[in-house]
C-alpha atoms as a PDB file:
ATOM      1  CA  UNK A   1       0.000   0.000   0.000  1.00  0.00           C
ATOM      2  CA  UNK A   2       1.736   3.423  -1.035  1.00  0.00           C
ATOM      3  CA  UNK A   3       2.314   5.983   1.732  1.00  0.00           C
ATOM      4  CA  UNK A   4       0.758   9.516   1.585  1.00  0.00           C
ATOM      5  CA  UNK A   5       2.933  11.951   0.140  1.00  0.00           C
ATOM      6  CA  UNK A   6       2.656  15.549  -0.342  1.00  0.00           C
ATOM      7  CA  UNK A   7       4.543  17.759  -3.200  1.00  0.00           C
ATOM      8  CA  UNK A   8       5.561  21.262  -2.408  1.00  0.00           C
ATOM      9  CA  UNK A   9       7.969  23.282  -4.851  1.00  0.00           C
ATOM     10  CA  UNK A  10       8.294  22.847  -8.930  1.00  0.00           C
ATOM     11  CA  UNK A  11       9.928  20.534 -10.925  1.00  0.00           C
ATOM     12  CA  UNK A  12      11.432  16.872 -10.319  1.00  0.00           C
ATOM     13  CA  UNK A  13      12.012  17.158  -6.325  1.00  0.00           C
ATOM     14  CA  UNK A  14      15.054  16.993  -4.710  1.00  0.00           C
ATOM     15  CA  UNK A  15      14.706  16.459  -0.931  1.00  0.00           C
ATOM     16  CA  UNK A  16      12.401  14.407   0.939  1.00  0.00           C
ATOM     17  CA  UNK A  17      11.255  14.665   4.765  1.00  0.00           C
ATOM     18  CA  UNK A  18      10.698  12.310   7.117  1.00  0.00           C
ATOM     19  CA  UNK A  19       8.835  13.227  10.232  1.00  0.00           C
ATOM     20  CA  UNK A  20       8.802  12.494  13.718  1.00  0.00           C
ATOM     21  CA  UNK A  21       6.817  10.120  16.600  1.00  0.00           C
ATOM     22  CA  UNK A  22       3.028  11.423  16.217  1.00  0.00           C
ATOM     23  CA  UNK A  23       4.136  13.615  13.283  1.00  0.00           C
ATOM     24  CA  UNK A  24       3.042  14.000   9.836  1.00  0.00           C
ATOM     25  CA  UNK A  25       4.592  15.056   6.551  1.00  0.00           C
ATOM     26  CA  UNK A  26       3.107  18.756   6.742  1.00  0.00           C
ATOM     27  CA  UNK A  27       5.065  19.364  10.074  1.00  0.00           C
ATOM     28  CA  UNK A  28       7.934  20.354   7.290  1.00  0.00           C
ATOM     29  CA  UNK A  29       5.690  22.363   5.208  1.00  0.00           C
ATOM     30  CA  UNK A  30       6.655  25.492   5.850  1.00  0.00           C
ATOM     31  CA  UNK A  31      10.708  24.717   5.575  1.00  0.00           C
ATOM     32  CA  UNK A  32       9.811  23.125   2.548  1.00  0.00           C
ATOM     33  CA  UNK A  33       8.111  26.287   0.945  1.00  0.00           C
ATOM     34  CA  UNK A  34      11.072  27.936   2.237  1.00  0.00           C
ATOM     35  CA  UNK A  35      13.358  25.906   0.091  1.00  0.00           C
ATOM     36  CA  UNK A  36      10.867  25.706  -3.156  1.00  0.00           C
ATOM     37  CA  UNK A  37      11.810  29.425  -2.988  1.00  0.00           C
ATOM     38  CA  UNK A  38      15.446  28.397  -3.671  1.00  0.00           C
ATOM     39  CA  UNK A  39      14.057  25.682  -6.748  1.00  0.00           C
ATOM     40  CA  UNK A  40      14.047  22.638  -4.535  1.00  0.00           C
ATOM     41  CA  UNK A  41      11.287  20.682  -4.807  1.00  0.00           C
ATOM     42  CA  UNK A  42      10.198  19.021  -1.589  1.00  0.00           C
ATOM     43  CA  UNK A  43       8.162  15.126  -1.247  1.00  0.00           C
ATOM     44  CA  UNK A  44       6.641  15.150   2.431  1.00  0.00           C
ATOM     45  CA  UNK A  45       5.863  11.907   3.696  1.00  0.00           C
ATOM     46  CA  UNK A  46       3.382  10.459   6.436  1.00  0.00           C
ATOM     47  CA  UNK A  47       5.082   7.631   7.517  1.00  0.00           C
ATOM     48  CA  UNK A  48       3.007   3.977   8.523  1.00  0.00           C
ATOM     49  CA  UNK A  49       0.595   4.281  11.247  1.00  0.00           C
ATOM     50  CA  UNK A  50       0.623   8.088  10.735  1.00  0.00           C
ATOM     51  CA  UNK A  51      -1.496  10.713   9.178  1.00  0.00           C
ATOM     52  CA  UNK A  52      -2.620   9.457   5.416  1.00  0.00           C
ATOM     53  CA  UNK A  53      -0.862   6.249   5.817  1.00  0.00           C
ATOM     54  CA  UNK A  54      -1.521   2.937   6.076  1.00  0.00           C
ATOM     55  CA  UNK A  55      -1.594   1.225   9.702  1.00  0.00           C
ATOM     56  CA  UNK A  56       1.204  -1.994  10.103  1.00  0.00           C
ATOM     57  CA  UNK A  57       1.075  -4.675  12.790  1.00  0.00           C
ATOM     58  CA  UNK A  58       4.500  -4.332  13.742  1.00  0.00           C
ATOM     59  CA  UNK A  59       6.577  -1.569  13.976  1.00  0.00           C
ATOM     60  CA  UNK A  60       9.730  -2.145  12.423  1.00  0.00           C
ATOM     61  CA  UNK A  61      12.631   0.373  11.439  1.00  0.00           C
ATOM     62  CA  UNK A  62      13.918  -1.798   8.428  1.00  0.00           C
ATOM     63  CA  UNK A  63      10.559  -2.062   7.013  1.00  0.00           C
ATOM     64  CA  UNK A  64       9.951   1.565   7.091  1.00  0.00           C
ATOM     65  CA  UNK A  65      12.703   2.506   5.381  1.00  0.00           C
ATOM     66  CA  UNK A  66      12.286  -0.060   2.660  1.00  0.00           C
ATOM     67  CA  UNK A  67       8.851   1.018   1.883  1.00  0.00           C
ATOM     68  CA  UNK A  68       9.809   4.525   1.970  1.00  0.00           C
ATOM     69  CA  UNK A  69      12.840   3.303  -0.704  1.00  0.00           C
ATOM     70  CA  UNK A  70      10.195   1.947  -2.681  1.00  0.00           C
ATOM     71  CA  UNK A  71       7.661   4.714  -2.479  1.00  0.00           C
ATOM     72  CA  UNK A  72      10.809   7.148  -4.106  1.00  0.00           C
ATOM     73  CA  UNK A  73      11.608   4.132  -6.548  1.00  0.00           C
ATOM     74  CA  UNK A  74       7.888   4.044  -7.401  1.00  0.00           C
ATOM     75  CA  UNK A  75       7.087   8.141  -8.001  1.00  0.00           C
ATOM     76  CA  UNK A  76      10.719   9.293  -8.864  1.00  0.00           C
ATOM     77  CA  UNK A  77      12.404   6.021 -10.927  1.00  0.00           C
ATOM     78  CA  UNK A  78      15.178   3.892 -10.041  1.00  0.00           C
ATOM     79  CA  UNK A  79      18.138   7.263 -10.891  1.00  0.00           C
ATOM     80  CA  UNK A  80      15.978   9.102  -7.609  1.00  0.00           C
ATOM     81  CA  UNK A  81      19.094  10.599  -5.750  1.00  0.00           C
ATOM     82  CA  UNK A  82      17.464  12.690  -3.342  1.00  0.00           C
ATOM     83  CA  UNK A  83      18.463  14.356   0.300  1.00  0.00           C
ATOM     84  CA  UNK A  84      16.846  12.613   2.736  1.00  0.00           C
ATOM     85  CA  UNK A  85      16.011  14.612   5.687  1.00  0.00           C
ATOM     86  CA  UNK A  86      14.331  12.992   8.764  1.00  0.00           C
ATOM     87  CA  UNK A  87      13.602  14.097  12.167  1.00  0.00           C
ATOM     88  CA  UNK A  88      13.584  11.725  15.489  1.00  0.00           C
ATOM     89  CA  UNK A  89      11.400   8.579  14.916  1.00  0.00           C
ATOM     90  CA  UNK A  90      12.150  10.020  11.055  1.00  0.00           C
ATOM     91  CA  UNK A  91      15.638  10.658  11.198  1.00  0.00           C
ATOM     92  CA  UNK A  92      16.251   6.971  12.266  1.00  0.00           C
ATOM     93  CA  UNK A  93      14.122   6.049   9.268  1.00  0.00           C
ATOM     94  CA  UNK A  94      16.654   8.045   7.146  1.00  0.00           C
ATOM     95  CA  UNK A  95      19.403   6.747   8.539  1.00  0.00           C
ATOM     96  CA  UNK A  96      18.398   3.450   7.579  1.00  0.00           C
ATOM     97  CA  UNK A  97      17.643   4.170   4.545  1.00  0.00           C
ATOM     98  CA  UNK A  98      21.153   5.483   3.821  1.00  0.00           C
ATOM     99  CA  UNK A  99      22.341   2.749   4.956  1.00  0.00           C
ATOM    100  CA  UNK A 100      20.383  -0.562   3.049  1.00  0.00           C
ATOM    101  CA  UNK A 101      19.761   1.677   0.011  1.00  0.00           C
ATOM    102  CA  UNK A 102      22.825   4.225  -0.674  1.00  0.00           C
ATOM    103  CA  UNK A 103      22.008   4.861  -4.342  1.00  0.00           C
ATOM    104  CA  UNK A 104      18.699   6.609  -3.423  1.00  0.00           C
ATOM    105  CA  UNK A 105      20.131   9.181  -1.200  1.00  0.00           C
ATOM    106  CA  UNK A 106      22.745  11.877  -2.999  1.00  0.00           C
ATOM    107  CA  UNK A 107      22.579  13.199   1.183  1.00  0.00           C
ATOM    108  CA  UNK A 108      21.438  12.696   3.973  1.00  0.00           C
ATOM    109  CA  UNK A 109      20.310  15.588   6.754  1.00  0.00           C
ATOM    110  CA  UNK A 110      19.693  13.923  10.681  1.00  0.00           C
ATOM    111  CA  UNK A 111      17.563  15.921  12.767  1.00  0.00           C
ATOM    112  CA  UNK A 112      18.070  15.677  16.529  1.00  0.00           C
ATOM    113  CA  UNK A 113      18.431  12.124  16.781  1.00  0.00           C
ATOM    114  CA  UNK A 114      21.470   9.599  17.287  1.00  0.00           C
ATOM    115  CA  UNK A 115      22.440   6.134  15.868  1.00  0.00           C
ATOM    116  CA  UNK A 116      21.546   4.477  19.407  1.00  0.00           C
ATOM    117  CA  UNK A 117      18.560   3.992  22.055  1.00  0.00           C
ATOM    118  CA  UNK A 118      16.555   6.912  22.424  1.00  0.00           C
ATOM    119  CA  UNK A 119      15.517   6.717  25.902  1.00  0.00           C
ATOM    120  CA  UNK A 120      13.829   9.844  26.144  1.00  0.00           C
ATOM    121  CA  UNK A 121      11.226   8.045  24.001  1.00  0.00           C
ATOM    122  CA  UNK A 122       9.511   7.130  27.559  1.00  0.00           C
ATOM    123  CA  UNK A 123       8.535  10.901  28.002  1.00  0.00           C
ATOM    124  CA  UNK A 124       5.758  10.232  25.591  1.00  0.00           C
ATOM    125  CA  UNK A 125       4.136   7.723  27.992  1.00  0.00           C
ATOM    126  CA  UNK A 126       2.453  10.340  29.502  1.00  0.00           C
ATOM    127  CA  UNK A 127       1.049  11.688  26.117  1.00  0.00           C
ATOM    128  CA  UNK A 128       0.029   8.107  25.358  1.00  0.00           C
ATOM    129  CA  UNK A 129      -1.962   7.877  28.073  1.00  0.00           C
ATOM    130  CA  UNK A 130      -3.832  11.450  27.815  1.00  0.00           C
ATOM    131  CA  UNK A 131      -4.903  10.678  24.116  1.00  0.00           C
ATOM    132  CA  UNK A 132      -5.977   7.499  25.340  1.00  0.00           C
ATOM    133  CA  UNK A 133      -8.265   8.667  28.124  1.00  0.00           C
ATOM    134  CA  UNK A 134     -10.190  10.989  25.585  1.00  0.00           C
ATOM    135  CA  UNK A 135     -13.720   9.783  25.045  1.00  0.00           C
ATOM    136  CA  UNK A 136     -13.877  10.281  21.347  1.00  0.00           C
ATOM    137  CA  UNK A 137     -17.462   8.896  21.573  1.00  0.00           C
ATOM    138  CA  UNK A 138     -18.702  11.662  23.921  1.00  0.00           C
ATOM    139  CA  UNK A 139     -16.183  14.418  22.358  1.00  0.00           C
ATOM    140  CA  UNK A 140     -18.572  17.219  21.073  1.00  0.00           C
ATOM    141  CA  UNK A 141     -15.514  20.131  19.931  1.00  0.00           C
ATOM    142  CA  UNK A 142     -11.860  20.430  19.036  1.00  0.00           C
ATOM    143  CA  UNK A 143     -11.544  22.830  21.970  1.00  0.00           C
ATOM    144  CA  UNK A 144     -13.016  20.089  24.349  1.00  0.00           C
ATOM    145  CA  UNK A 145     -10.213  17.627  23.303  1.00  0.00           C
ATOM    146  CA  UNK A 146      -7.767  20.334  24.492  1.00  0.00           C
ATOM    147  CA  UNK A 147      -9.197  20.935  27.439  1.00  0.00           C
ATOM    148  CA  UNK A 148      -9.283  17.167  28.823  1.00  0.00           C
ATOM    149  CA  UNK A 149      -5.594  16.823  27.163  1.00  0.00           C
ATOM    150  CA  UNK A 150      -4.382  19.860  29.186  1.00  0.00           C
ATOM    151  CA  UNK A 151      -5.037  17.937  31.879  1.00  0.00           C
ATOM    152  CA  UNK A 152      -2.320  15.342  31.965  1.00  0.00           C
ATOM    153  CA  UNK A 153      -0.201  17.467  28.683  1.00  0.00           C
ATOM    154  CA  UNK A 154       0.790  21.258  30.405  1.00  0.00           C
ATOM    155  CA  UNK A 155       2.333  22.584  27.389  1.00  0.00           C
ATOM    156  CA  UNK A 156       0.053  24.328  25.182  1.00  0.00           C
ATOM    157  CA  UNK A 157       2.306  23.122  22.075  1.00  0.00           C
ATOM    158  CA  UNK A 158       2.092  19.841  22.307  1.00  0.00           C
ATOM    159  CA  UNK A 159      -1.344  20.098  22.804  1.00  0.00           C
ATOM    160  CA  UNK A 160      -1.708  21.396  19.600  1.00  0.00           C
ATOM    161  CA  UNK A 161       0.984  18.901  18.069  1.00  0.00           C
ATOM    162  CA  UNK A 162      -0.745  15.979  19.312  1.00  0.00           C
ATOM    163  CA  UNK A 163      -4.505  17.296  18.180  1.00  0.00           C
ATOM    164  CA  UNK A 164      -3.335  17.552  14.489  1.00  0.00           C
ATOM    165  CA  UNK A 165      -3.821  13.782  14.498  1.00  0.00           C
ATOM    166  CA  UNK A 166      -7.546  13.979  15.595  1.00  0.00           C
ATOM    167  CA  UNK A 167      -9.896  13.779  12.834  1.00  0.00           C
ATOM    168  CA  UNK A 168     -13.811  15.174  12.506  1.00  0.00           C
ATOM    169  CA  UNK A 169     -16.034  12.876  10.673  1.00  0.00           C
ATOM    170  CA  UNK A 170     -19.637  11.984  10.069  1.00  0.00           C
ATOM    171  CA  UNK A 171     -20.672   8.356  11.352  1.00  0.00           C
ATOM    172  CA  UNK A 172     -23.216   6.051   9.877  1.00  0.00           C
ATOM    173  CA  UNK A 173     -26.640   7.584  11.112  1.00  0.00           C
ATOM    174  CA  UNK A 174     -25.384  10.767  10.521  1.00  0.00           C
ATOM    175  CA  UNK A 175     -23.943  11.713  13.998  1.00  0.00           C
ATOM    176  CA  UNK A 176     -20.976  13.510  14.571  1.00  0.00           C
ATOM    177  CA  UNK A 177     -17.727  11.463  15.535  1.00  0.00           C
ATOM    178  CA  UNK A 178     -13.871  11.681  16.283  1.00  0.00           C
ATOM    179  CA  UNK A 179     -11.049   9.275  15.475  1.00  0.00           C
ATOM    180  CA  UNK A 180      -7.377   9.166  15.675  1.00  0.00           C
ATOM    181  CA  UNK A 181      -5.621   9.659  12.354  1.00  0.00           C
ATOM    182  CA  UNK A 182      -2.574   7.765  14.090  1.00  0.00           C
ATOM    183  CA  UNK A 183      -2.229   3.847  15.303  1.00  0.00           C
ATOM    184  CA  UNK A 184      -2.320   4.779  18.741  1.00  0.00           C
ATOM    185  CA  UNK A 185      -2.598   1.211  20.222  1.00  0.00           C
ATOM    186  CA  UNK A 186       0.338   0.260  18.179  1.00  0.00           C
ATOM    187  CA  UNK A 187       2.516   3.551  18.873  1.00  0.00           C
ATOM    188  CA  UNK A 188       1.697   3.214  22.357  1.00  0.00           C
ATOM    189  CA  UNK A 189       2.358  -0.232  22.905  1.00  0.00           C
ATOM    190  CA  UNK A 190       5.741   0.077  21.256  1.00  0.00           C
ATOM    191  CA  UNK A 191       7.395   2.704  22.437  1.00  0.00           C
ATOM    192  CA  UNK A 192      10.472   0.450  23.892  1.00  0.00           C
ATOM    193  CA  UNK A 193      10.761  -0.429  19.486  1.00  0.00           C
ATOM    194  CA  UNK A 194      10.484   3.455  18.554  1.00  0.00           C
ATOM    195  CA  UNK A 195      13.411   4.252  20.721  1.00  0.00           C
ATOM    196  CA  UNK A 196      15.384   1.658  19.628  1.00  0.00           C
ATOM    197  CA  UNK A 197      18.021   1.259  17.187  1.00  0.00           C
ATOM    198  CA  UNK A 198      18.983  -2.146  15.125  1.00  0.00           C
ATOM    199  CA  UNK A 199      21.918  -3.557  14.162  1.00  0.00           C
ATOM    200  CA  UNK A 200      22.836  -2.762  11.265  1.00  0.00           C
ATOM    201  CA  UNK A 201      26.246  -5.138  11.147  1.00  0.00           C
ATOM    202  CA  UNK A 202      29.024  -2.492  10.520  1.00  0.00           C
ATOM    203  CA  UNK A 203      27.285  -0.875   7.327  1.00  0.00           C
ATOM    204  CA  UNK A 204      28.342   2.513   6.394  1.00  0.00           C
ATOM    205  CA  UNK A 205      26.796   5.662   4.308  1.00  0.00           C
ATOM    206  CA  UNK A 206      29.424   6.992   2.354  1.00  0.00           C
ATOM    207  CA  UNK A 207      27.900  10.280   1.426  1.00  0.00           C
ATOM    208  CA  UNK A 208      27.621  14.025   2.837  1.00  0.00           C
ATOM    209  CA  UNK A 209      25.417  13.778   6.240  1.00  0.00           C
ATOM    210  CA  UNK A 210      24.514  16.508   7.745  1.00  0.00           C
ATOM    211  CA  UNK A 211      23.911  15.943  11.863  1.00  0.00           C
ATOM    212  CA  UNK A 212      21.452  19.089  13.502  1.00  0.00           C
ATOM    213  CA  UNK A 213      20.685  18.868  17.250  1.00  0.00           C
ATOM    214  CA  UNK A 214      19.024  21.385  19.452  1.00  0.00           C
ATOM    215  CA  UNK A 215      21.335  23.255  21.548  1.00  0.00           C
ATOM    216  CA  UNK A 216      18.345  22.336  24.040  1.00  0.00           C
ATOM    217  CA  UNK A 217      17.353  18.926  23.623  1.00  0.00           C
ATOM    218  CA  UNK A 218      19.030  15.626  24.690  1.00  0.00           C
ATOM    219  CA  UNK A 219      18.922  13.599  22.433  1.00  0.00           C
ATOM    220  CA  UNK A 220      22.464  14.203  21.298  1.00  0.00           C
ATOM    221  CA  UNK A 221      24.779  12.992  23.247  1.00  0.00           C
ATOM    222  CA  UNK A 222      29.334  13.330  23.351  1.00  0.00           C
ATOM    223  CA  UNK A 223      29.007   9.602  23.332  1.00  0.00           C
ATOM    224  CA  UNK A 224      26.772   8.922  20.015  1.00  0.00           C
ATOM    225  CA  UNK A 225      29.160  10.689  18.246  1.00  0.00           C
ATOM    226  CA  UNK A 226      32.126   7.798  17.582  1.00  0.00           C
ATOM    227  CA  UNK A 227      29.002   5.136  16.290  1.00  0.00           C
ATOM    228  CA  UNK A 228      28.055   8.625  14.224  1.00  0.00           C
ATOM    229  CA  UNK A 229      31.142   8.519  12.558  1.00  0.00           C
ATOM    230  CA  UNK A 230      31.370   5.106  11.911  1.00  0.00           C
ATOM    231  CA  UNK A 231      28.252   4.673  10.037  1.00  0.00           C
ATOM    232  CA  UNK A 232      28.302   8.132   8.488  1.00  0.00           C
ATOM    233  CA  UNK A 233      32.521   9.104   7.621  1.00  0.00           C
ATOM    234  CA  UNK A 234      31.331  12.616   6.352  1.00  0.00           C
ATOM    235  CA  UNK A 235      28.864  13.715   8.980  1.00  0.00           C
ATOM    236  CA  UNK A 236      29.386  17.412  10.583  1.00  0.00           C
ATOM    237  CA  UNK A 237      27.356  18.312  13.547  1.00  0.00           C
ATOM    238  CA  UNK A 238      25.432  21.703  13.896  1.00  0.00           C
ATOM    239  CA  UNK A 239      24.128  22.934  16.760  1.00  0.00           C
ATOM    240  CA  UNK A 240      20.796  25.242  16.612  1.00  0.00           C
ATOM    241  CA  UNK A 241      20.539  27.896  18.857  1.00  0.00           C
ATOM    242  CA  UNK A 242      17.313  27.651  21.366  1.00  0.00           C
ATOM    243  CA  UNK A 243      16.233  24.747  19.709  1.00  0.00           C
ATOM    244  CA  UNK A 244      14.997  22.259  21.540  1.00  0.00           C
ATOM    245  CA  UNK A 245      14.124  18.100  19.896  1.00  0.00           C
ATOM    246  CA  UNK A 246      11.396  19.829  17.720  1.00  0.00           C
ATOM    247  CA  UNK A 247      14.124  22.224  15.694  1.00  0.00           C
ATOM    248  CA  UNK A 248      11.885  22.569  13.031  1.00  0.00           C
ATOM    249  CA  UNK A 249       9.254  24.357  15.082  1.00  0.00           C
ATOM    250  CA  UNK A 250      11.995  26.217  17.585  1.00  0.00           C
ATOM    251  CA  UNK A 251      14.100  27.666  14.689  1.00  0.00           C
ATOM    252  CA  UNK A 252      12.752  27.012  11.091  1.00  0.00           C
ATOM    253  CA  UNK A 253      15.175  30.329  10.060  1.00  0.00           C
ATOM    254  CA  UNK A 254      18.021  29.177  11.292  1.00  0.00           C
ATOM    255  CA  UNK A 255      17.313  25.388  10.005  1.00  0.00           C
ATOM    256  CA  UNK A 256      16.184  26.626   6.530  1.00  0.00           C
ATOM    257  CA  UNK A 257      19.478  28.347   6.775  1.00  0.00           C
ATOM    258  CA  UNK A 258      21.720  25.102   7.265  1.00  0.00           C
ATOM    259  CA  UNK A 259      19.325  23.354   4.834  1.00  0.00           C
ATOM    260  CA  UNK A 260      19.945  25.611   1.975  1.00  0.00           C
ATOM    261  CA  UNK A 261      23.868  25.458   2.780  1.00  0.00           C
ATOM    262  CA  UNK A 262      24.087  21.781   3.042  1.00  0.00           C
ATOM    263  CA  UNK A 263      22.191  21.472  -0.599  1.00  0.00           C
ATOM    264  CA  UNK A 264      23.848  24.421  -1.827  1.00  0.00           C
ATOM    265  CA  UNK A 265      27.636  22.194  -0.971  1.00  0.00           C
ATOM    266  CA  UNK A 266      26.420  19.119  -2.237  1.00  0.00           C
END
């Protein structure tokens, strides 16, 4: 089943984005209008078991990146040479996809998120559990939904981050109804597999990476940085000023700015 894709900028595109845990492809819309004003053509994806895309019964690193691989093989030919840029749950996608299937990716971009175990994956228990405890079948507004989740989910952000992925829709007998556009059972159950990170049995990525963290995040660590260089010889690290894991929301100028550098030099 093909994932849902979105096309922003003219012409044959030239970078692809890969989004995060409870994400979706239009999180990167507006850096990706940002670079279509610079003539790169942007393909945002919504990855399995989120937004557009088909739900799994696993959830599986390897797989994902394959069926990304054959989503670009599918719309852009088997010569697709493409930056791949993915963020957290996305960027581990990307790297994996670098990795299994070099000749898709011309380079590679790595968005606050390392080569290893991401245990600050377990912070989004608590989000689990507050989209959980909604009673979509009682739910009557958008603006009710936030209230409930600001109960257990303080910042006002995620609030809205996590709401994206709630749907309005009209049920059989014509009553108003709610659903998750996201495999939440699946997501939730799993979260041990989301911030993990397989084996991949000493294979390397022999092109330009690019390696962003948030000055304020910490999910970068001093000691990912040797298994960083291992499996990605030409990586550079940038740090983004009063960024924290989400850079792309923190600092989308100062992102867009390393972005159009990083394509510019390669």
């Amino acid at each position: 089943m093909a994932l849902f894709t979105q096309l922003i900028g003219a012409g044959r595109p030239d970078v692809v984005f890969l989004h995060g845990l409870f994400g979706r492809g239009k999180n990167w819309a507006g850096i990706a209008k940002t670079l279509a004003e610079h003539d790169h053509a942007s393909v945002l994806f919504d990855l399995p078991n989120h937004g557009r895309s088909h739900w799994s019964e696993t959830f599986d690193y390897g797989a994902m990146a394959d069926e990304v691989a054959d989503e670009l093989r599918l719309k852009l030919g088997s010569a697709a040479r493409v930056t791949l840029v993915g963020h957290s749950m996305g960027g581990k996608v990307a790297m994996l996809l670098a990795l299994q299937h070099p000749e898709l990716v011309r380079s590679l971009v790595v968005v606050d998120i390392a080569p290893d175990i991401s245990y600050q994956v377990r912070t989004s228990v608590p989000l689990v559990k507050a989209m959980r405890g909604l009673d979509l079948a009682t739910l009557t507004s958008r603006g009710e939904a936030e209230k409930q989740l600001a109960v257990d989910v303080d910042d006002p952000a995620v609030r809205l981050f996590l709401l994206q992925n709630l749907k309005h829709l009209r049920t059989p007998g014509d009553r108003n109804g709610w659903q998750w556009e996201l495999n939440l059972g699946l997501l939730g159950d799993h979260l041990d597999e989301v911030a993990a990170w397989p084996d991949v049995d000493g294979a390397s990525y022999p092109g330009p990476t690019l390696w962003v963290a948030g000055a304020e995040s910490p999910y970068i660590l001093p000691e990912h940085q040797p298994r960083m260089r291992r499996l990605f010889p030409q990586v550079r690290l940038v740090t983004i000023a009063g960024a924290g894991h989400w850079v792309h929301a923190d600092a989308p100028e100062a992102l867009s700015a390393e972005l159009l550098a990083f394509l510019a030099a390669t």
